[in-house]
C-alpha atoms as a PDB file:
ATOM      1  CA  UNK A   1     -57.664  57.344  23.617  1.00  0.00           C
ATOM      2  CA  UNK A   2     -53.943  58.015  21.934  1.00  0.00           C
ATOM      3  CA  UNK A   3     -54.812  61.521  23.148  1.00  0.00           C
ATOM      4  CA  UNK A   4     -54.980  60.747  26.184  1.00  0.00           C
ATOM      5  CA  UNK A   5     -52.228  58.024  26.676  1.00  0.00           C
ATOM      6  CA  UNK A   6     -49.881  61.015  25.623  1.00  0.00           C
ATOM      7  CA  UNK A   7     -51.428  63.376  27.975  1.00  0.00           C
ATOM      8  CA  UNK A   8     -50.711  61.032  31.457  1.00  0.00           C
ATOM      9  CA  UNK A   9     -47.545  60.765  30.562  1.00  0.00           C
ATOM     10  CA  UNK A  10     -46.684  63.594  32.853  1.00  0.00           C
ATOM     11  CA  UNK A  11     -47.996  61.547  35.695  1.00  0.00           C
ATOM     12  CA  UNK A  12     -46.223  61.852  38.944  1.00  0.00           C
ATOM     13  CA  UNK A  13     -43.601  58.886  39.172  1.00  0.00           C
ATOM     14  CA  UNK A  14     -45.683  58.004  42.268  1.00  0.00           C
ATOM     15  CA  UNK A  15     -48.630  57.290  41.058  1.00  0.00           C
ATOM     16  CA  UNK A  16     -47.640  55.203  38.384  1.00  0.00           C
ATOM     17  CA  UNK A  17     -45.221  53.081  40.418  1.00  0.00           C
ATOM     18  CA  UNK A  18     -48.734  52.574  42.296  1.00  0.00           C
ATOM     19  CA  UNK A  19     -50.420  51.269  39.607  1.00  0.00           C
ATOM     20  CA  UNK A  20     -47.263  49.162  38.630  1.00  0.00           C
ATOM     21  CA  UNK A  21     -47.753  47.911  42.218  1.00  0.00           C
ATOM     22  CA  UNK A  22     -51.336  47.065  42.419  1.00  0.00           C
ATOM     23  CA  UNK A  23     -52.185  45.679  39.208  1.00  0.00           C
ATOM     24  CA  UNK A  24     -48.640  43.303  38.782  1.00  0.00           C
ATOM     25  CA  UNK A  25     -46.843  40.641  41.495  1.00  0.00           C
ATOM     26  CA  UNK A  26     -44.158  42.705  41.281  1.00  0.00           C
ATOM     27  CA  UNK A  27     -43.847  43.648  44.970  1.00  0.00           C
ATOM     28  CA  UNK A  28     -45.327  40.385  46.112  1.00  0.00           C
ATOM     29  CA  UNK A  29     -42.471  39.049  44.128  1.00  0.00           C
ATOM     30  CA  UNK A  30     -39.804  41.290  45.676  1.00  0.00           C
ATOM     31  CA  UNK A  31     -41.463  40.419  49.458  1.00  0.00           C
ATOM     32  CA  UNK A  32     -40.797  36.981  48.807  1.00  0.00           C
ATOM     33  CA  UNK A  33     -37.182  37.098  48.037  1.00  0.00           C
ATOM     34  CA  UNK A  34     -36.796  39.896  50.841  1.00  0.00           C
ATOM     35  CA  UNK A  35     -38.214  37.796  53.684  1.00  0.00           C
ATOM     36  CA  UNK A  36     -35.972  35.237  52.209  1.00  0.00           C
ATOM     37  CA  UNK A  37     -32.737  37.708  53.230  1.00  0.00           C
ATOM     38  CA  UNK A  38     -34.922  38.499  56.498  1.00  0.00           C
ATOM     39  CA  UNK A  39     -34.483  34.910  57.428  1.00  0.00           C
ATOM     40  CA  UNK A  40     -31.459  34.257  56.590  1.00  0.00           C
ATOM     41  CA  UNK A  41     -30.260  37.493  58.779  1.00  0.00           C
ATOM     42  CA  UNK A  42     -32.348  36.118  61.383  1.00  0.00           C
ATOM     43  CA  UNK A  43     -30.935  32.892  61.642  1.00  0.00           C
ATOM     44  CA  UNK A  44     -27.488  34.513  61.470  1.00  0.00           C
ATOM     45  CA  UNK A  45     -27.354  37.008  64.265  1.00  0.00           C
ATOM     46  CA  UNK A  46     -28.337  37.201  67.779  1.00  0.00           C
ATOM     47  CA  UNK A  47     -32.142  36.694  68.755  1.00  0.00           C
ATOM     48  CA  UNK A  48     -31.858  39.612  70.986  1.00  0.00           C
ATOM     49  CA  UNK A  49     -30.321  42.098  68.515  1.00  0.00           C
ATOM     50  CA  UNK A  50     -32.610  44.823  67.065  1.00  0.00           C
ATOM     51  CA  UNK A  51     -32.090  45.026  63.428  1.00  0.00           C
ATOM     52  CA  UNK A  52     -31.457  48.115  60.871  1.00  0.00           C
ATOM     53  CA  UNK A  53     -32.453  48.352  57.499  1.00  0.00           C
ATOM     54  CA  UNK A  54     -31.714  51.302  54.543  1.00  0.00           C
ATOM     55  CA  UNK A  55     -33.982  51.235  51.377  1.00  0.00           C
ATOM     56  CA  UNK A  56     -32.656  53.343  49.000  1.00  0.00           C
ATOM     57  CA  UNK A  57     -35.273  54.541  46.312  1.00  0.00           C
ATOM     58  CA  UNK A  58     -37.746  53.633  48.750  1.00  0.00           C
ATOM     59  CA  UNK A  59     -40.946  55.518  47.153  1.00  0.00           C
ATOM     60  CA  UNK A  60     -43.385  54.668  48.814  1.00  0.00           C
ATOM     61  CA  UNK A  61     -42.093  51.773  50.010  1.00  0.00           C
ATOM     62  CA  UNK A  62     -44.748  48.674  49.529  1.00  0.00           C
ATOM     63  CA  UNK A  63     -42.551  46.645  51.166  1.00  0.00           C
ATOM     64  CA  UNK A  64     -42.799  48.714  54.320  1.00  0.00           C
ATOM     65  CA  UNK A  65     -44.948  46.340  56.690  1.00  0.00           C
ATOM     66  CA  UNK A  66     -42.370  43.546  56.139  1.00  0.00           C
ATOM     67  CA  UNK A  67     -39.195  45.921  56.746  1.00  0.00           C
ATOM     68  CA  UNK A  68     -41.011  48.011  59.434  1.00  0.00           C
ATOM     69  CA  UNK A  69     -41.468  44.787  61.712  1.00  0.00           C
ATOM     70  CA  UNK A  70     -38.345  43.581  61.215  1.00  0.00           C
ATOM     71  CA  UNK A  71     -36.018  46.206  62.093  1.00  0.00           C
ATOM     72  CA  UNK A  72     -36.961  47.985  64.975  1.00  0.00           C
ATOM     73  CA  UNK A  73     -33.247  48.809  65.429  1.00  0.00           C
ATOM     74  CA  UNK A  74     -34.160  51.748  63.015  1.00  0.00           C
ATOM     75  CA  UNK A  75     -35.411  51.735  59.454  1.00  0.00           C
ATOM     76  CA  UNK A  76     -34.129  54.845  57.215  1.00  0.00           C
ATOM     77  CA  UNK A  77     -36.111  55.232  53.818  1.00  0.00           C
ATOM     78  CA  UNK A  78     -34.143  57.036  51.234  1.00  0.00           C
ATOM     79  CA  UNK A  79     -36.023  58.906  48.141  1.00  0.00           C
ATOM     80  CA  UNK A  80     -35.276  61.447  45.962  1.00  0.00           C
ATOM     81  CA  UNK A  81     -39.920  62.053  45.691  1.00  0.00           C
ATOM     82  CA  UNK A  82     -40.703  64.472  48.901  1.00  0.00           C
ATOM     83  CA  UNK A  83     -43.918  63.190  48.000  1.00  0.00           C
ATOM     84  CA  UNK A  84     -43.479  59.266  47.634  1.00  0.00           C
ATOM     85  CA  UNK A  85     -41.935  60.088  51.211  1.00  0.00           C
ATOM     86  CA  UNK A  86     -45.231  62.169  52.686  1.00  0.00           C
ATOM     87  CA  UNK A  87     -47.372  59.244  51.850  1.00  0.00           C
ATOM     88  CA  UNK A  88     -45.168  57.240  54.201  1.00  0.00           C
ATOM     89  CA  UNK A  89     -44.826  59.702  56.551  1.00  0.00           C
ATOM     90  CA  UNK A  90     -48.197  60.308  57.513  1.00  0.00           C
ATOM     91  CA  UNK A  91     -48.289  56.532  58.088  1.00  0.00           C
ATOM     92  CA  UNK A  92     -45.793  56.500  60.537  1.00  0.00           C
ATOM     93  CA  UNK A  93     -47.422  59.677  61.945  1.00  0.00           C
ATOM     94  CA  UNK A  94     -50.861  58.351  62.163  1.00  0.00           C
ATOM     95  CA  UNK A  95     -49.488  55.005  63.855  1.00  0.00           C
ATOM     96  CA  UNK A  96     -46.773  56.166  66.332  1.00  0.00           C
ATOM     97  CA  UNK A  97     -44.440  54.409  64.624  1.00  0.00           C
ATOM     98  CA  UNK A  98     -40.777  55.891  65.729  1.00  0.00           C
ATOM     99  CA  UNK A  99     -37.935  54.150  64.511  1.00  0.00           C
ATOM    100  CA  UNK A 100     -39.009  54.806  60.956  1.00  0.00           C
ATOM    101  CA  UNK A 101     -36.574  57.993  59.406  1.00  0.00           C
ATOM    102  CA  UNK A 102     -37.317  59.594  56.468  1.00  0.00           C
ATOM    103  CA  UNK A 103     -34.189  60.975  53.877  1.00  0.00           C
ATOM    104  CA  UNK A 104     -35.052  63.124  51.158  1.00  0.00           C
ATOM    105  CA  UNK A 105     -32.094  63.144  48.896  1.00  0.00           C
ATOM    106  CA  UNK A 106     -30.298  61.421  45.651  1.00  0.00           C
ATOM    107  CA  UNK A 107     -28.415  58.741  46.343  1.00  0.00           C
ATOM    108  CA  UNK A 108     -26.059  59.095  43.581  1.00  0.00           C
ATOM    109  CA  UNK A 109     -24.900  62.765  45.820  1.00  0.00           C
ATOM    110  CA  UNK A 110     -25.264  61.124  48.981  1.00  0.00           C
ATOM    111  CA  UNK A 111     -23.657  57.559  47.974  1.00  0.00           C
ATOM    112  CA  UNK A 112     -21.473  57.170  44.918  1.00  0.00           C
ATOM    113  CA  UNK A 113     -18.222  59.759  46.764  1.00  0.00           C
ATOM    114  CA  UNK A 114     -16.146  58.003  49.616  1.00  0.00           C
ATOM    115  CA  UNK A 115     -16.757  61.463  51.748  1.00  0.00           C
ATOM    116  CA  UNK A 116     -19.993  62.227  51.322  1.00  0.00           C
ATOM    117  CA  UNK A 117     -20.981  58.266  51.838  1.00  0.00           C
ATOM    118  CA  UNK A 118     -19.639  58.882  55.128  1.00  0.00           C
ATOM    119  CA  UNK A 119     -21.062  62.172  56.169  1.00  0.00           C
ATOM    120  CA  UNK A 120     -24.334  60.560  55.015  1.00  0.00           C
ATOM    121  CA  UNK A 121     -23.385  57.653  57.542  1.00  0.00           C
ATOM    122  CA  UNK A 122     -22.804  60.486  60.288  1.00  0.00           C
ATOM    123  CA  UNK A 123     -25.540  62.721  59.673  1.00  0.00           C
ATOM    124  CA  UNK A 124     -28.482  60.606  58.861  1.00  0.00           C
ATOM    125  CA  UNK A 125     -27.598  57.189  60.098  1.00  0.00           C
ATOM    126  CA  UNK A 126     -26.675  58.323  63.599  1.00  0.00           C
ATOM    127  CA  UNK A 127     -23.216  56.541  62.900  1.00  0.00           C
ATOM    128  CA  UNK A 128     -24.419  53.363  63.337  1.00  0.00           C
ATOM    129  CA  UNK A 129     -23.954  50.498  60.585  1.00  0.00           C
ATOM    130  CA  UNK A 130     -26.908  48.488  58.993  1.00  0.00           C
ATOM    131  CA  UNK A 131     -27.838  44.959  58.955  1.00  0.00           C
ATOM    132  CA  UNK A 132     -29.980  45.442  55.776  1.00  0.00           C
ATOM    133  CA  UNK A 133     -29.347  47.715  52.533  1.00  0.00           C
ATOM    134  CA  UNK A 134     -32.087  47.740  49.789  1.00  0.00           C
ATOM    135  CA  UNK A 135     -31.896  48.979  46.068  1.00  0.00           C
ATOM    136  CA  UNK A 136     -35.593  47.815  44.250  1.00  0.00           C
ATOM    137  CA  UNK A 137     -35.604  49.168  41.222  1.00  0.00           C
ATOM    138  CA  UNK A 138     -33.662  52.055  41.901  1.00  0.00           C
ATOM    139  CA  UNK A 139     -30.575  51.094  39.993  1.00  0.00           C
ATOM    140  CA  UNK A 140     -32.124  52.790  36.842  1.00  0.00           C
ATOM    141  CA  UNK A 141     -31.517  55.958  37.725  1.00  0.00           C
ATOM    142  CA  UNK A 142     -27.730  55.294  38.122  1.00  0.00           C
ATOM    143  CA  UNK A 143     -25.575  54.693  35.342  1.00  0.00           C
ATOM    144  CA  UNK A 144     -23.827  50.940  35.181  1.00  0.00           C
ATOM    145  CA  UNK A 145     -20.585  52.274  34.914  1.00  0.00           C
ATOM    146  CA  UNK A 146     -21.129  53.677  38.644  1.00  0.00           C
ATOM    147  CA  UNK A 147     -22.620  50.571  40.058  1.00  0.00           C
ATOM    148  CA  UNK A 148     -19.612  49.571  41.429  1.00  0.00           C
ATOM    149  CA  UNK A 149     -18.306  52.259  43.381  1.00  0.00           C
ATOM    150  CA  UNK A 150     -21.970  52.537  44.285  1.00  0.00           C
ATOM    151  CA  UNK A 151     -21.760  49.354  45.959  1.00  0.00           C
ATOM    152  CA  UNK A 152     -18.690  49.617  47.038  1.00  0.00           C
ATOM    153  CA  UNK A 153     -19.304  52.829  49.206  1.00  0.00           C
ATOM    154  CA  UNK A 154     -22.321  51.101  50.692  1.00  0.00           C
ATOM    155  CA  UNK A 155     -20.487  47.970  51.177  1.00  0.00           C
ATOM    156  CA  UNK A 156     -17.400  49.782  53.122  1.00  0.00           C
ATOM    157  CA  UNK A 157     -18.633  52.416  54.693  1.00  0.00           C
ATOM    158  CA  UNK A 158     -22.551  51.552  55.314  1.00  0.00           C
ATOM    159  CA  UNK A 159     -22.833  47.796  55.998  1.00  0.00           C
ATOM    160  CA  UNK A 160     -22.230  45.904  58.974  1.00  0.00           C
ATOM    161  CA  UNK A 161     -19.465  43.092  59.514  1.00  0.00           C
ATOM    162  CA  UNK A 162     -22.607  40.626  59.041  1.00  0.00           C
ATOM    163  CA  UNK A 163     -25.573  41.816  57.082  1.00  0.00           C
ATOM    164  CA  UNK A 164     -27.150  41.696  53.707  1.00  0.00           C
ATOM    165  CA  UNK A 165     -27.556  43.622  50.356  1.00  0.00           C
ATOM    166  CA  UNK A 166     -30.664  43.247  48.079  1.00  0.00           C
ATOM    167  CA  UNK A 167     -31.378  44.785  44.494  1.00  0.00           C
ATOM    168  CA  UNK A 168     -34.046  44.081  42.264  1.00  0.00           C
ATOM    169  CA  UNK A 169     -33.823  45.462  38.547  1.00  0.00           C
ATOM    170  CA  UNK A 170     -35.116  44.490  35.358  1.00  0.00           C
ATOM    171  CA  UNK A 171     -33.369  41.843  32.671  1.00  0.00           C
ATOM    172  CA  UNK A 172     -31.729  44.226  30.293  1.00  0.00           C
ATOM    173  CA  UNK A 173     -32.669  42.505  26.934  1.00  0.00           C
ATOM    174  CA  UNK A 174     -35.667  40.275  25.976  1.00  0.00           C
ATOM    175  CA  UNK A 175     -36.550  38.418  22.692  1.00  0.00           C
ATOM    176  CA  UNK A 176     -40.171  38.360  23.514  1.00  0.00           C
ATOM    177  CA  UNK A 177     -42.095  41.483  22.392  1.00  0.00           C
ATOM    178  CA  UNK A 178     -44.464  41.120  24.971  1.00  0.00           C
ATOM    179  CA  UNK A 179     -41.871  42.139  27.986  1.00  0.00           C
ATOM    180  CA  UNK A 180     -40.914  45.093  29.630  1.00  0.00           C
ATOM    181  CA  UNK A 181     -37.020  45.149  28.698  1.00  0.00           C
ATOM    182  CA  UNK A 182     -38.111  44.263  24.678  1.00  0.00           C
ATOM    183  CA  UNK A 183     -40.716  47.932  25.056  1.00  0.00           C
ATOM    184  CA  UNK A 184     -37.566  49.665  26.534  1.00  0.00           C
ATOM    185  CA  UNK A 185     -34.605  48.358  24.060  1.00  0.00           C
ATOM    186  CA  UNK A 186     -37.772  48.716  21.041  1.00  0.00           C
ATOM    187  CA  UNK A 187     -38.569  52.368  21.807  1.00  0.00           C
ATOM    188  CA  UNK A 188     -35.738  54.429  23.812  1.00  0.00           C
ATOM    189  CA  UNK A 189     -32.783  52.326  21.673  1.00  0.00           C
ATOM    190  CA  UNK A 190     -35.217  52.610  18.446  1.00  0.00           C
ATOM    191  CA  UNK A 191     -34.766  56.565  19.177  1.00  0.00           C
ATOM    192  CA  UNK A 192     -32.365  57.222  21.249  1.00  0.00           C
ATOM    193  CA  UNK A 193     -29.912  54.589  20.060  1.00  0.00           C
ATOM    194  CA  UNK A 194     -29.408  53.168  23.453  1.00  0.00           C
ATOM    195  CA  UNK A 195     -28.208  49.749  24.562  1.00  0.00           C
ATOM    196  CA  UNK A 196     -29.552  49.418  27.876  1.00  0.00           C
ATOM    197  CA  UNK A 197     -26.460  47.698  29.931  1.00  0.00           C
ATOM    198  CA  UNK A 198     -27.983  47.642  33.058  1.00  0.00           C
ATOM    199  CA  UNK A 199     -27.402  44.474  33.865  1.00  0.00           C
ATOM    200  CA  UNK A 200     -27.273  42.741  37.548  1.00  0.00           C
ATOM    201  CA  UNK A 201     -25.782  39.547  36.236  1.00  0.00           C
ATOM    202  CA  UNK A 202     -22.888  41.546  34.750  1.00  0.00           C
ATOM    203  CA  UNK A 203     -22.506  43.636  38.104  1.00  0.00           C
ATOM    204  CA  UNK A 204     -22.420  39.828  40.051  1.00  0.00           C
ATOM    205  CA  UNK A 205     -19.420  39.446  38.106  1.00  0.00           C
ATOM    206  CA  UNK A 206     -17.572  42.344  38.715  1.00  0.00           C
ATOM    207  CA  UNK A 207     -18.362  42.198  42.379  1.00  0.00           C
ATOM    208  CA  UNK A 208     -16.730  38.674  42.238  1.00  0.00           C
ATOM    209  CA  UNK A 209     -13.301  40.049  40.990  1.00  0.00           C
ATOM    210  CA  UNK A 210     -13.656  42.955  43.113  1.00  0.00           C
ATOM    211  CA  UNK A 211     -11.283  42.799  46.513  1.00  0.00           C
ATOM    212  CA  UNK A 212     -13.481  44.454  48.624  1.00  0.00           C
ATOM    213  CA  UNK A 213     -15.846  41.798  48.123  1.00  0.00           C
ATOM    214  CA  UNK A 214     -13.996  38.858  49.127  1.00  0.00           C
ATOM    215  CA  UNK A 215     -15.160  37.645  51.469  1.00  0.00           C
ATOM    216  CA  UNK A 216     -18.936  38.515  50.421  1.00  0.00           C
ATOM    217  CA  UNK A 217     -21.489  35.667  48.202  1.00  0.00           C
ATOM    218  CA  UNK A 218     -22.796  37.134  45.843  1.00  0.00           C
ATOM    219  CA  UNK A 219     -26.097  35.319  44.686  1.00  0.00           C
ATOM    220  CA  UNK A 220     -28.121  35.794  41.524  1.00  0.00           C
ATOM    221  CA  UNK A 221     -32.002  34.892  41.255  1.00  0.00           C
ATOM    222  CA  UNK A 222     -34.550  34.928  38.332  1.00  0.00           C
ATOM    223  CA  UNK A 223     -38.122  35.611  38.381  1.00  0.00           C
ATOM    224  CA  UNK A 224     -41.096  36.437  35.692  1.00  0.00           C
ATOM    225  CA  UNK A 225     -43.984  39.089  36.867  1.00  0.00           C
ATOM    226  CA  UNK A 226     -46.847  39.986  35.407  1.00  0.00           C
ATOM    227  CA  UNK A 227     -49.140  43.133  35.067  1.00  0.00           C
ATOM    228  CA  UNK A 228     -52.509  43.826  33.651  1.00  0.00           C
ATOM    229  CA  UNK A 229     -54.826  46.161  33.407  1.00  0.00           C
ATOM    230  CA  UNK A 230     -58.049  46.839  31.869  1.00  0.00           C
ATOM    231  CA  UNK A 231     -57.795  50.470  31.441  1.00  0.00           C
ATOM    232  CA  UNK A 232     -56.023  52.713  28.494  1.00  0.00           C
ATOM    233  CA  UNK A 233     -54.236  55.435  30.992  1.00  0.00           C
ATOM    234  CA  UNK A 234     -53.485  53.319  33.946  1.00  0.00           C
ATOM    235  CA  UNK A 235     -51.811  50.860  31.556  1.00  0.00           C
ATOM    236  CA  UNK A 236     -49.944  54.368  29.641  1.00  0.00           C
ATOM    237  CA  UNK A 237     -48.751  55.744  32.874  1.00  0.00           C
ATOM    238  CA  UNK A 238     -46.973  52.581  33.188  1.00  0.00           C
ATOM    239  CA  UNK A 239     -45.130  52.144  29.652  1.00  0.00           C
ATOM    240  CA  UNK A 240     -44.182  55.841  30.683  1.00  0.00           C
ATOM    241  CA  UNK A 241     -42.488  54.605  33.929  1.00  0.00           C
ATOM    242  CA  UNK A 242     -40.861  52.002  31.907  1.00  0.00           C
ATOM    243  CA  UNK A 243     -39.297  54.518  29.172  1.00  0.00           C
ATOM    244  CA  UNK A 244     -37.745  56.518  32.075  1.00  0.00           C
ATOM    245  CA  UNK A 245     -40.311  59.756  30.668  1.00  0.00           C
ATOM    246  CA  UNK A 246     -39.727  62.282  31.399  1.00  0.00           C
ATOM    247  CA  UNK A 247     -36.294  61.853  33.842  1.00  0.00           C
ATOM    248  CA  UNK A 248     -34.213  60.020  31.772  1.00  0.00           C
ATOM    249  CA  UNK A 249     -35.527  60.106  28.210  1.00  0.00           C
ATOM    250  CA  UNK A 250     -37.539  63.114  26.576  1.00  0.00           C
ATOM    251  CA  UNK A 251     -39.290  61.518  23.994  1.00  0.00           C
ATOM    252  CA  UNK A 252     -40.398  64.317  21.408  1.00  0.00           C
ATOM    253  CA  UNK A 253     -44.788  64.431  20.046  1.00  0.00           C
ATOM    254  CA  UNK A 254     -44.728  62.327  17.684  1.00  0.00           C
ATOM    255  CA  UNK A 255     -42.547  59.613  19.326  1.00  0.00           C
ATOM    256  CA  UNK A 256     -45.058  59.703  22.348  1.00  0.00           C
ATOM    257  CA  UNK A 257     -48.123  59.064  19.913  1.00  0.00           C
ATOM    258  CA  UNK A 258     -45.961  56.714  18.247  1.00  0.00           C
ATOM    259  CA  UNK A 259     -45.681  54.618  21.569  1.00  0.00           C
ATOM    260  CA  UNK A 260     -49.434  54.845  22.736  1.00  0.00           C
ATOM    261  CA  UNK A 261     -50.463  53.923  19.484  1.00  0.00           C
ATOM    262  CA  UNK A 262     -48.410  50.692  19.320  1.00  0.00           C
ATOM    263  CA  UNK A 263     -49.508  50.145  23.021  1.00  0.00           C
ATOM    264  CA  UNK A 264     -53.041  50.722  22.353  1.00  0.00           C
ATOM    265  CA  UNK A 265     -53.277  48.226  19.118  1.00  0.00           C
ATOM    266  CA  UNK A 266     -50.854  45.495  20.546  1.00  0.00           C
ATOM    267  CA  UNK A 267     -51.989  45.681  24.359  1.00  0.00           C
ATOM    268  CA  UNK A 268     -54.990  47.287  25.182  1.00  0.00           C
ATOM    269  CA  UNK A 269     -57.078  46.096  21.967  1.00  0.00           C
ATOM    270  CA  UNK A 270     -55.566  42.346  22.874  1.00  0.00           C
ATOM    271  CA  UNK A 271     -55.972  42.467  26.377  1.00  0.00           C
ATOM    272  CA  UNK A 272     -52.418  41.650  26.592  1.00  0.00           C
ATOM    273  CA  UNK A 273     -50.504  41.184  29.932  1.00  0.00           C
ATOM    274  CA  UNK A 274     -47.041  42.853  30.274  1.00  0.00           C
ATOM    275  CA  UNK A 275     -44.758  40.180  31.822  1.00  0.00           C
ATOM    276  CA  UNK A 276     -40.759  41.331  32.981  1.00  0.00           C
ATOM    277  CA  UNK A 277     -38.484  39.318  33.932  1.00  0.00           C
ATOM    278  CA  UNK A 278     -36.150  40.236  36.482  1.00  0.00           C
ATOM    279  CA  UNK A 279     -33.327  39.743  38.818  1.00  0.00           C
ATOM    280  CA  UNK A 280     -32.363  39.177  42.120  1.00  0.00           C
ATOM    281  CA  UNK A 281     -29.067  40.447  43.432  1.00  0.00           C
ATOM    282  CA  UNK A 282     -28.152  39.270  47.239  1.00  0.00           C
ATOM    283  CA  UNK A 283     -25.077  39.904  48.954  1.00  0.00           C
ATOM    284  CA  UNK A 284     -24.014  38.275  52.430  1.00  0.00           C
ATOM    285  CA  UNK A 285     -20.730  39.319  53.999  1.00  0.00           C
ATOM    286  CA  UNK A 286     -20.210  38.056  57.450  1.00  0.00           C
ATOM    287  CA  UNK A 287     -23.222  35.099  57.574  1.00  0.00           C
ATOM    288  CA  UNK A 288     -22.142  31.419  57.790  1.00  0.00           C
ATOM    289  CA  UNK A 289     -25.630  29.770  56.774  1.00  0.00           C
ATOM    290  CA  UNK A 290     -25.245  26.077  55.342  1.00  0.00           C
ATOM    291  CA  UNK A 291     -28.219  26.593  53.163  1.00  0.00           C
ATOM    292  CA  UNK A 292     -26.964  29.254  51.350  1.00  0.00           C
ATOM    293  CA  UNK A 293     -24.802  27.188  49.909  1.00  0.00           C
ATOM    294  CA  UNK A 294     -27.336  25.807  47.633  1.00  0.00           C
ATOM    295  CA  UNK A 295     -27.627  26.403  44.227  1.00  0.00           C
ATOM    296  CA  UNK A 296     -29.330  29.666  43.107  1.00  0.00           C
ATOM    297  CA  UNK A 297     -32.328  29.705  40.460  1.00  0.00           C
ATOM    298  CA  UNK A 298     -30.906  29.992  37.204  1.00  0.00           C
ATOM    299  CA  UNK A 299     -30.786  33.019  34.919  1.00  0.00           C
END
């Protein structure tokens, strides 16, 4: 069983974002807070206006039903997987779906320059701003310290005078040893001697001193999910996903049978559900909505 925990963890980022997806709330957590921002954008613009949406580390995309109805103005699905992408395409293919585009590309090249943000805008957004940017759980694969120009670029150069940005990342640090963020600080600090500083609350404030965001809310939500599965590898291919292996960390032999091992006795033996908590980033710039004026969920 250790055996093969350490084996699948060469799976393709795909599939185990797939089993992430089908076996936690994860994504029905992430729908909820997105139709939320749907609404809202709804309420705020014309009736008769076709909306456009960006999802950037799309994969592929489980929220795609909810975005693909709601902007016909265009949808543009950004991911660095040609295969995460395929999966979608032959979706849209299959269904005649045609204001669905599909980017294969970083975002960090595309988005985090002032130039190339904008020949991104020209060549693959047909120069036309977007009501809607998305960033679920793709913030991992961009260090904090270029979050801001990250934003910034999208803010500037991609977003429209009234429209919406939503990102969804893990808490960075947990006390309780049954959590994502505690397996990720536990293991890749434990070897690594990382501090994971990823942290959207700590972005919300810097966004809030930040000029170009003025005259943008910044809101903050909380929320817990849970996965489970009864089965060794499906459960492995996870932790993997969670450790950033093999794209961020390379975790050496005996540090990967060190991890399934500790998995396999305090999860799989137990029957023990993986919980993360995470948070909800939402920018509005340009929407005058009396309820958002209410106070967020706490953090």
């Amino acid at each position: 069983m250790i055996e093969a925990g350490i084996r699948c963890a060469h799976s393709m980022m795909m599939d185990e974002d797939d089993i992430w997806s089908r076996y936690s709330n994860d994504k029905t957590d992430i729908g909820e807070h997105l139709a939320g921002v749907i609404r809202t954008l709804s309420a705020a613009l014309p009736l008769k206006r076709k909306l456009r949406a960006l999802s950037i580390g799309s994969s592929s995309e489980p929220q795609f039903r909810l975005l693909e109805t709601a902007f016909r103005g265009g949808l543009y699905l950004l991911d660095i997987d040609p295969q995460a992408l395929e999966t979608v395409s032959e979706r849209v293919k299959r269904q005649a779906i045609r204001q669905v585009r599909l980017i294969t590309g970083n975002y960090n090249q595309h988005l985090r320059q002032p130039e190339s943000v904008k020949t991104f805008f020209r060549q693959s957004l047909d120069s036309r701003k977007l009501d809607l940017i998305t960033l679920h759980h793709s913030l991992y694969y961009c260090e904090m310290n270029g979050w801001l120009p990250l934003f910034s670029n999208i803010h500037k150069h991609l977003l429209a005078h009234a429209g919406a940005i939503h990102a969804v990342l893990m808490s960075p640090d947990s006390h309780e040893p049954m959590t994502t963020s505690w397996l990720y600080n536990h293991f890749a600090g434990g070897y690594f001697g990382i501090t994971n500083d990823q942290s959207l609350p700590a972005l919300k404030r810097q966004l809030e001193r930040d000029p170009e965001f003025r005259n943008t809310q910044v809101i903050l939500k909380s929320s817990k999910v849970r996965f489970f599965v009864d089965d060794f590898e499906k459960l492995m291919k996870v932790v993997w996903m969670i450790l950033l292996y093999p794209d961020v960390h390379d975790y050496t032999e005996p540090q990967k049978e060190e991890i399934a091992a500790f998995v396999y006795d305090n999860f799989y033996l137990k029957k023990q559900p993986l919980f993360q908590k995470q948070h909800h980033l939402i920018l509005y710039r340009g929407i005058d909505v009396p309820a958002l004026a209410r106070k967020p969920l706490s953090v």
